[in-house]
C-alpha atoms as a PDB file:
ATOM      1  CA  UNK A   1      29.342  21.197  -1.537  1.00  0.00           C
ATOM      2  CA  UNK A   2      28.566  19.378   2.029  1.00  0.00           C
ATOM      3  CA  UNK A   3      25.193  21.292   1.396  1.00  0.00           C
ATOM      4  CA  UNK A   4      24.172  18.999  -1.834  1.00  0.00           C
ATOM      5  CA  UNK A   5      25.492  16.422  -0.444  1.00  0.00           C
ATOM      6  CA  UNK A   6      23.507  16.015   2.501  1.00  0.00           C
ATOM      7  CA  UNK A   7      20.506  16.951   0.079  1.00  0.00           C
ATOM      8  CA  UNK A   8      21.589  14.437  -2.225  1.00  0.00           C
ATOM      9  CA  UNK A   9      21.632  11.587   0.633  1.00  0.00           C
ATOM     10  CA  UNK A  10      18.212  12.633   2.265  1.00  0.00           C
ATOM     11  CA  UNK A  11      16.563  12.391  -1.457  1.00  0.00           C
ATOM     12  CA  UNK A  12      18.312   8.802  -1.893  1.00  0.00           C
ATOM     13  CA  UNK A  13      17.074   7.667   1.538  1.00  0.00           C
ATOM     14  CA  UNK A  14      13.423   8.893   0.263  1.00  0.00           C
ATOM     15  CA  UNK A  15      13.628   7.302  -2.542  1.00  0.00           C
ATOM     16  CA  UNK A  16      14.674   3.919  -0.736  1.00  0.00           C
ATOM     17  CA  UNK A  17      11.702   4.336   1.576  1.00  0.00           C
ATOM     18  CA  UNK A  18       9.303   5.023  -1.172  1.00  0.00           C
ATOM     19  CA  UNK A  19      11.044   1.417  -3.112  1.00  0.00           C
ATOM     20  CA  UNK A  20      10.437  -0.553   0.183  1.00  0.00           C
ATOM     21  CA  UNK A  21       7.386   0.195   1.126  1.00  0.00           C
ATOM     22  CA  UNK A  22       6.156  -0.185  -2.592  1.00  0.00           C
ATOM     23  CA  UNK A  23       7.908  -4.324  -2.709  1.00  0.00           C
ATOM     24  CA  UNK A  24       6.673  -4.920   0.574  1.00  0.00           C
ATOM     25  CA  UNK A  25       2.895  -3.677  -1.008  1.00  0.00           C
ATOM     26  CA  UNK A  26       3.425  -6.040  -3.679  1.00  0.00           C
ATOM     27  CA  UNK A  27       5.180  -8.660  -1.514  1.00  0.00           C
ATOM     28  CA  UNK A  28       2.573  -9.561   0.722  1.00  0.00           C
ATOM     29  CA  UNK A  29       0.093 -11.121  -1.297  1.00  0.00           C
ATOM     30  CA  UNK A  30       2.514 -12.985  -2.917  1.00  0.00           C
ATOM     31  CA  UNK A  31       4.163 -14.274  -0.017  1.00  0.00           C
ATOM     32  CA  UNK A  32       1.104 -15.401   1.625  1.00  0.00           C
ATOM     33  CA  UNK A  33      -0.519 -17.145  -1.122  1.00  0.00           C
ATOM     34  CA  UNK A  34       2.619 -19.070  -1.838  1.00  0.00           C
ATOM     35  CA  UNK A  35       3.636 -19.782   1.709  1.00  0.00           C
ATOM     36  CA  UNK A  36      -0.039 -20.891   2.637  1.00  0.00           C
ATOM     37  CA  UNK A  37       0.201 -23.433  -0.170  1.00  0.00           C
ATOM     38  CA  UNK A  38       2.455 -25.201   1.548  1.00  0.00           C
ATOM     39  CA  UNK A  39       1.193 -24.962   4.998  1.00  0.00           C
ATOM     40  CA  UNK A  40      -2.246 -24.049   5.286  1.00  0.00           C
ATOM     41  CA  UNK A  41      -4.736 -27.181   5.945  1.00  0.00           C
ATOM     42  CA  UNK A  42      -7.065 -26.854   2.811  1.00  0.00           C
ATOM     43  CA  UNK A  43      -3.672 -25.687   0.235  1.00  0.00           C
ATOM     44  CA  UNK A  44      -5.402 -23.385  -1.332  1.00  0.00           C
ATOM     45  CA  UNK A  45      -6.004 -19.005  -1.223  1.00  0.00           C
ATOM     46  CA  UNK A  46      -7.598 -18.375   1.274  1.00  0.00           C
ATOM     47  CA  UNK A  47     -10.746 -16.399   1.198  1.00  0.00           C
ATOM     48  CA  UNK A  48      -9.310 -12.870   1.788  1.00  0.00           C
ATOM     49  CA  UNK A  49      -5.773 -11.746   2.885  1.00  0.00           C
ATOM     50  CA  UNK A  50      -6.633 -11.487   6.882  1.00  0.00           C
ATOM     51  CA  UNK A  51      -7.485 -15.252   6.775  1.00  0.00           C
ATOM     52  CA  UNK A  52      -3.809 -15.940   6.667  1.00  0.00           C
ATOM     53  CA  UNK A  53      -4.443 -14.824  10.159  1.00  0.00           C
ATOM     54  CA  UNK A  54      -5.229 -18.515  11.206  1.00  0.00           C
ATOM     55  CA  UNK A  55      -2.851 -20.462   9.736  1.00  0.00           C
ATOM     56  CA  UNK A  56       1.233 -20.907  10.102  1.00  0.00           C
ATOM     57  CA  UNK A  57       1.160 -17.147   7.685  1.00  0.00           C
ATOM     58  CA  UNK A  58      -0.050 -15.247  10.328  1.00  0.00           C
ATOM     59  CA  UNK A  59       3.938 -14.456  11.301  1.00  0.00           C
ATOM     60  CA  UNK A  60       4.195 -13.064   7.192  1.00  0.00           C
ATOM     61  CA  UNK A  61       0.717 -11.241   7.648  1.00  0.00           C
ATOM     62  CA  UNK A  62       1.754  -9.476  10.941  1.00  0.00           C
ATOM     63  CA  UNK A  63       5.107  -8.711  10.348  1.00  0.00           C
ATOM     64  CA  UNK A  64       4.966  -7.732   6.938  1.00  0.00           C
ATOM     65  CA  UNK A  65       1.862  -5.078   8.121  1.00  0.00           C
ATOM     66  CA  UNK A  66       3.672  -4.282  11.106  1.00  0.00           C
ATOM     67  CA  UNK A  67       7.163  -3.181   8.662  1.00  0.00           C
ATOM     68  CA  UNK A  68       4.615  -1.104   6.285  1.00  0.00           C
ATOM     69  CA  UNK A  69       2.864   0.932   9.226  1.00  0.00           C
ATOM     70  CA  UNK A  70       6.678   1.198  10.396  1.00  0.00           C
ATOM     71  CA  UNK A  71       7.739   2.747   7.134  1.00  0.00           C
ATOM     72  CA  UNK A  72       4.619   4.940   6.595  1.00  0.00           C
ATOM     73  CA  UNK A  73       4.731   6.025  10.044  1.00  0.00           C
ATOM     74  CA  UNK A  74       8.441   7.605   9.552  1.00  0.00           C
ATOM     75  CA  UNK A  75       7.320   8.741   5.989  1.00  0.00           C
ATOM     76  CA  UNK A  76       8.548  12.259   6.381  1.00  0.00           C
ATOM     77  CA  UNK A  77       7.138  13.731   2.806  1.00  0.00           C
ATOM     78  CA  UNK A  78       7.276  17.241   1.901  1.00  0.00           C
ATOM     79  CA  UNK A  79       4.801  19.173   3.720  1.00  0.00           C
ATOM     80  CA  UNK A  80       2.558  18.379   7.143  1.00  0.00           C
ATOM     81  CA  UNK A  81      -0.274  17.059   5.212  1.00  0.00           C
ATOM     82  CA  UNK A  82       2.522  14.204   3.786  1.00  0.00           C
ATOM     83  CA  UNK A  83       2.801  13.591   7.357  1.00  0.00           C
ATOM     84  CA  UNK A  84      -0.552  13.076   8.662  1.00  0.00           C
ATOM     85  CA  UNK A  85      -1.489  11.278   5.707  1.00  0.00           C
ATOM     86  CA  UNK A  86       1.933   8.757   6.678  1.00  0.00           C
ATOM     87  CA  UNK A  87       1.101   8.656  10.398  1.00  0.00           C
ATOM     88  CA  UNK A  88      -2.248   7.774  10.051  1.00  0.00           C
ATOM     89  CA  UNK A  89      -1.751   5.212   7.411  1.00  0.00           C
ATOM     90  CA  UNK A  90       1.025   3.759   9.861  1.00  0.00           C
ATOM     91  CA  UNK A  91      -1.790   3.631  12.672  1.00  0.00           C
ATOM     92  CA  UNK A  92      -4.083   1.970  10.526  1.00  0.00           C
ATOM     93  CA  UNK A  93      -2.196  -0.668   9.167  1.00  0.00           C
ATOM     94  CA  UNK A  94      -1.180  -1.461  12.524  1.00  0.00           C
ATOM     95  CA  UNK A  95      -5.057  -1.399  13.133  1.00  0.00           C
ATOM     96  CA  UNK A  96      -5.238  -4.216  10.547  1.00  0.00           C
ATOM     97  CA  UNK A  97      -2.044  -6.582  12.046  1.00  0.00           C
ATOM     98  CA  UNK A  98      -3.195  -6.353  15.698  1.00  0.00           C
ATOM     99  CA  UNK A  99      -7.140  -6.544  15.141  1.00  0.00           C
ATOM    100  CA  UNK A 100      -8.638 -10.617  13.376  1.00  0.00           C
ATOM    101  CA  UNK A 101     -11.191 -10.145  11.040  1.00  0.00           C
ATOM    102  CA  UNK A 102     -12.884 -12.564  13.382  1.00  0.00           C
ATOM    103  CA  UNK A 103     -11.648 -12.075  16.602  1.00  0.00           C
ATOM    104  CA  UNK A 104     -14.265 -11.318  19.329  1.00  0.00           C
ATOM    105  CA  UNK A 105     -15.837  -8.097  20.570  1.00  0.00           C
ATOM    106  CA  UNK A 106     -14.816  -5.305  18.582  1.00  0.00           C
ATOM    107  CA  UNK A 107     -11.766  -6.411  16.984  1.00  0.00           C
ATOM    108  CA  UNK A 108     -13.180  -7.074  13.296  1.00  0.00           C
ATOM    109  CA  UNK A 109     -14.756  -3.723  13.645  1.00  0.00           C
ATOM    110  CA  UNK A 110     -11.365  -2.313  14.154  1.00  0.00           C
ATOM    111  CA  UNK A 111      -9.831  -4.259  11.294  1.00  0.00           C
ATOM    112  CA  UNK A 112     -12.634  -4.092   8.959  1.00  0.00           C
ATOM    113  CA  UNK A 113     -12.415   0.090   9.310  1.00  0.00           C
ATOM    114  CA  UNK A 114      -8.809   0.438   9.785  1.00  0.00           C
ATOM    115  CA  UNK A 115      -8.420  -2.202   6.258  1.00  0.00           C
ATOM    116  CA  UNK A 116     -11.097   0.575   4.883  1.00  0.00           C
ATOM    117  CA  UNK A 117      -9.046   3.903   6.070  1.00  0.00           C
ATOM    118  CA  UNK A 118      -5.724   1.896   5.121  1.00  0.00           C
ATOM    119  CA  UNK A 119      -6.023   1.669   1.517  1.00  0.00           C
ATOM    120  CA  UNK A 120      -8.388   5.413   1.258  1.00  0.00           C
ATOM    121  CA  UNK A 121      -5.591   7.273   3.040  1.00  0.00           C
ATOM    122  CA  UNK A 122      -2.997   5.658   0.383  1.00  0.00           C
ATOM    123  CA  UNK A 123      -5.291   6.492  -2.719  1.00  0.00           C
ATOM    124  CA  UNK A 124      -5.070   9.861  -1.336  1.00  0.00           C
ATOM    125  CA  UNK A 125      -1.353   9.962  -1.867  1.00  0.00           C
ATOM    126  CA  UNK A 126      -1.526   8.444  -4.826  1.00  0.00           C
ATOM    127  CA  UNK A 127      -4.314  10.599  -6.593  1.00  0.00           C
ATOM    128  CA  UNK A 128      -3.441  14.291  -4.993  1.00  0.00           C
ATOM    129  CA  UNK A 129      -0.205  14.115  -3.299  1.00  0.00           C
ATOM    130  CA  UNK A 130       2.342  12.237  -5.364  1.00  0.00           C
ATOM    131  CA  UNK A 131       0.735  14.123  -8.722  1.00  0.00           C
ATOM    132  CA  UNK A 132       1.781  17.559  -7.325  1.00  0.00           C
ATOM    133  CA  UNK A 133       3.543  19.216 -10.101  1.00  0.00           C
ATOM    134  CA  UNK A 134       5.771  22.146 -10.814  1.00  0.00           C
ATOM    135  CA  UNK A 135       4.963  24.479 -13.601  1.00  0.00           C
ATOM    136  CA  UNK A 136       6.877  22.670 -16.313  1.00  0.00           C
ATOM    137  CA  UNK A 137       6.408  18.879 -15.780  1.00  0.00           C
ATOM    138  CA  UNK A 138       8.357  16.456 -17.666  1.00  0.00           C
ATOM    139  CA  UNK A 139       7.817  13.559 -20.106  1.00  0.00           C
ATOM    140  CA  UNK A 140       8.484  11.188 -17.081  1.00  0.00           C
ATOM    141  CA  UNK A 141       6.258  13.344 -14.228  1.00  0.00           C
ATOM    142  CA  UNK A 142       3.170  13.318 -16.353  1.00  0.00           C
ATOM    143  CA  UNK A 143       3.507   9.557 -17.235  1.00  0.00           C
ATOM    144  CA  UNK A 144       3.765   8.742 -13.631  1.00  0.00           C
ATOM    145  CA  UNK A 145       1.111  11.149 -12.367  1.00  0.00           C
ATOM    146  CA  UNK A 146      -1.462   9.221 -14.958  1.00  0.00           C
ATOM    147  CA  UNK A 147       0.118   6.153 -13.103  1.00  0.00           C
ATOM    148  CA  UNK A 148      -0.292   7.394  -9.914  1.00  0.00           C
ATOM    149  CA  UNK A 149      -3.749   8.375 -10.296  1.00  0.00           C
ATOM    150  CA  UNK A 150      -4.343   5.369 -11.996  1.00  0.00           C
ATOM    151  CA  UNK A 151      -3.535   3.413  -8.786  1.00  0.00           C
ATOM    152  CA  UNK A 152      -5.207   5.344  -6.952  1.00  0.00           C
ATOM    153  CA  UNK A 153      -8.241   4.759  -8.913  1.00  0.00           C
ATOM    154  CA  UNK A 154      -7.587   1.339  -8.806  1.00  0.00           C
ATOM    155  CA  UNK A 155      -7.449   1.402  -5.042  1.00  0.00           C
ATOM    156  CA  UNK A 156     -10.887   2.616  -4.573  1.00  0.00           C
ATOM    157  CA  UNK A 157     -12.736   0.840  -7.110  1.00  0.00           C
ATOM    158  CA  UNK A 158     -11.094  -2.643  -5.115  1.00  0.00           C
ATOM    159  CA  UNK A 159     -12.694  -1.293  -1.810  1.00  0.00           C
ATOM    160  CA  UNK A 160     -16.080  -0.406  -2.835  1.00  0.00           C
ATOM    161  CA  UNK A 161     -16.311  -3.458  -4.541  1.00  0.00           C
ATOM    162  CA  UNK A 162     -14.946  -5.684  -1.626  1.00  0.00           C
ATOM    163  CA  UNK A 163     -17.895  -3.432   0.576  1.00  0.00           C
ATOM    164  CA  UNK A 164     -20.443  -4.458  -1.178  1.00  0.00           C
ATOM    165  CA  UNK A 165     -19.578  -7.831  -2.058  1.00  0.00           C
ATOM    166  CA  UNK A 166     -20.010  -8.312   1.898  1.00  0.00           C
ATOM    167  CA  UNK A 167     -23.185  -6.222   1.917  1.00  0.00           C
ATOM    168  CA  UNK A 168     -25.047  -8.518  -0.546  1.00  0.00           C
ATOM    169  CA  UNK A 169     -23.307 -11.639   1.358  1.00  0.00           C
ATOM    170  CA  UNK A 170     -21.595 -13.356  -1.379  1.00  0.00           C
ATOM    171  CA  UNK A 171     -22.442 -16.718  -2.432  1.00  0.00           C
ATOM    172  CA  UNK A 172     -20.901 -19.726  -2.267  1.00  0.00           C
ATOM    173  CA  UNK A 173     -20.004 -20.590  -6.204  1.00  0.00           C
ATOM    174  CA  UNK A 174     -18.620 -16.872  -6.472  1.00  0.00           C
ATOM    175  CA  UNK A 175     -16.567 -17.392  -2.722  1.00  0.00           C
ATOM    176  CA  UNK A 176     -14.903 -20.274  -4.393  1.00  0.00           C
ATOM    177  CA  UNK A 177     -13.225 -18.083  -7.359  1.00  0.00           C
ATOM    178  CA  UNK A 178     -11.703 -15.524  -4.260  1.00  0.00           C
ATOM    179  CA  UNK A 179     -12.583 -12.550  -5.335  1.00  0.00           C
ATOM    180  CA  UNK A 180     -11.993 -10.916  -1.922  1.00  0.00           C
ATOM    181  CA  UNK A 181      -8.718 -11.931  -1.599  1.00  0.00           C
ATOM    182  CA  UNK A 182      -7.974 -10.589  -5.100  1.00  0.00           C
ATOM    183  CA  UNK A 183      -9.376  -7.298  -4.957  1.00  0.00           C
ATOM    184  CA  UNK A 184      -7.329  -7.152  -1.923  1.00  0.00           C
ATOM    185  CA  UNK A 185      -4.368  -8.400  -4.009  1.00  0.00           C
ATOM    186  CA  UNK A 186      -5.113  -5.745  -6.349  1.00  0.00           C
ATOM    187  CA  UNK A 187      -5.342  -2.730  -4.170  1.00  0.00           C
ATOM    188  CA  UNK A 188      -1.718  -3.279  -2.598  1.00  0.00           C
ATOM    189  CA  UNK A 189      -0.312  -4.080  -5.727  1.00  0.00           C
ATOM    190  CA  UNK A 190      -1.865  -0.845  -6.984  1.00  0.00           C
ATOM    191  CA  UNK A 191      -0.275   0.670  -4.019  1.00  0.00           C
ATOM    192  CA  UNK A 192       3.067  -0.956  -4.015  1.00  0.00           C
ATOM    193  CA  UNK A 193       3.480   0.138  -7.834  1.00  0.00           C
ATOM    194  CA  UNK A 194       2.196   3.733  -7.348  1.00  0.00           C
ATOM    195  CA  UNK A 195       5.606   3.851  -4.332  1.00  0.00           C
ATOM    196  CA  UNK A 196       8.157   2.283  -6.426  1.00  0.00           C
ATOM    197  CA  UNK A 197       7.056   4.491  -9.411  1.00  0.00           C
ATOM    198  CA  UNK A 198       7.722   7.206  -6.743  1.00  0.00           C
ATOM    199  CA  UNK A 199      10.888   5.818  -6.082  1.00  0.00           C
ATOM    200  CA  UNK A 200      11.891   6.943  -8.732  1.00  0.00           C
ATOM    201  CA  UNK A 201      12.253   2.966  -9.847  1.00  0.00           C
ATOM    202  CA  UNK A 202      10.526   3.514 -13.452  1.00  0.00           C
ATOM    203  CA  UNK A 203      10.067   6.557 -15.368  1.00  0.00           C
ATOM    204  CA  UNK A 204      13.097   8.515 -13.890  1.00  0.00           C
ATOM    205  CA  UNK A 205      13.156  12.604 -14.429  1.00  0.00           C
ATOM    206  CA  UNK A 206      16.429  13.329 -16.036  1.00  0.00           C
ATOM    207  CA  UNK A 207      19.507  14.526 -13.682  1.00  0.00           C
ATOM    208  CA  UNK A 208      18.460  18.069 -12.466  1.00  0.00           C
ATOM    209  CA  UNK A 209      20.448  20.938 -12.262  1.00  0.00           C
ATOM    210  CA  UNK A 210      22.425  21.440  -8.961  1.00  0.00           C
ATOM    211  CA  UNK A 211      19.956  22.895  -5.857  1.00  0.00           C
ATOM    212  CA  UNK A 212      16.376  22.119  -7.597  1.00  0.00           C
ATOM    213  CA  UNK A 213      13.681  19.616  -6.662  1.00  0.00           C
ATOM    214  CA  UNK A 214      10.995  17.516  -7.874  1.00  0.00           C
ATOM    215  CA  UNK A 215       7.907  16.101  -6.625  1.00  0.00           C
END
């Protein structure tokens, strides 16, 4: 009995991970648009998500990166390659807080690549680790594995697109619509979706019978 029980609480505290990590995906955008209304010189979005670097959101930006890489970072997961796949996502969203897209030397290197590496590293979850499935999936799994991989997708598509928007330079009439800073919004919503769904928020397997598991 103490036996499922400790199982029991470890699977909760995954699953509570899993739920912050996916709001605080979802948050951040959010949070930053609507906070730099209200402070931000021009009151408007900014051009991308790292320009809230230079204004009063630059605490939300940092700390809000800083709490994800936390969170990914102790992501235990199932097997080693959940592990790597957390640490390094926790490294490079830390990459992304500590590094200005324009700061000087090689700092927007750093956060340009680590932004890159970021959100490929959490497609990968998304698209091979969080769809692993036993023999007989349910209704629910196979709903939220064409979700996951759906995010995943989503993820990918946001970051070649951002890459080459910069490699053709832009212009100034399509700068003014944002579209960096809502691909950007896109991707971590994408992400913060695909970990709630794997919190087990939406789409919930039905109660198991005592000493199994699910992916």
């Amino acid at each position: 009995m103490g036996q499922d029980s400790g199982v029991a609480d470890t699977l909760s505290s995954y699953r509570t991970l899993r739920r912050i990590i996916g709001f605080l995906g979802i948050a951040l955008p959010v949070v930053l648009a609507l906070w730099g209304f209200a402070v931000c010189d021009d009151h408007r979005i900014q051009l991308s998500i790292s320009d809230y670097y230079y204004c009063r959101t630059r605490d939300a930006l940092v700390g809000i990166l800083f709490t994800i890489g936390w969170f990914l970072y102790a992501y235990p997961g199932y097997e080693r390659k959940d592990n790597i796949a957390g640490n390094l996502a926790g490294v490079f969203a830390l990459g992304v807080a500590l590094s200005p897209d324009h700061g000087p030397g090689i700092e927007p290197w750093i956060h340009f690549i680590s932004a890159g590496a970021l959100f490929l590293v959490l497609a990968y979850f998304s698209l091979f680790l969080f769809t692993k499935t036993g023999d007989a999936p349910t209704r629910e799994k196979r709903i939220r594995n064409r979700l996951y991989r759906s995010c995943g997708v989503v993820m990918v598509s946001c970051i070649v697109v951002i890459g080459l928007y910069h490699v053709l330079s832009g212009s100034a009439g399509v700068d003014r619509l944002r579209p960096v800073f809502w691909l950007e919004s896109a991707a971590l919503w994408a992400f913060g979706w695909s970990w709630m769904v794997k919190g087990e928020t939406l789409w919930r397997d039905p109660p198991l019978p005592p000493g199994s598991s699910v992916r």
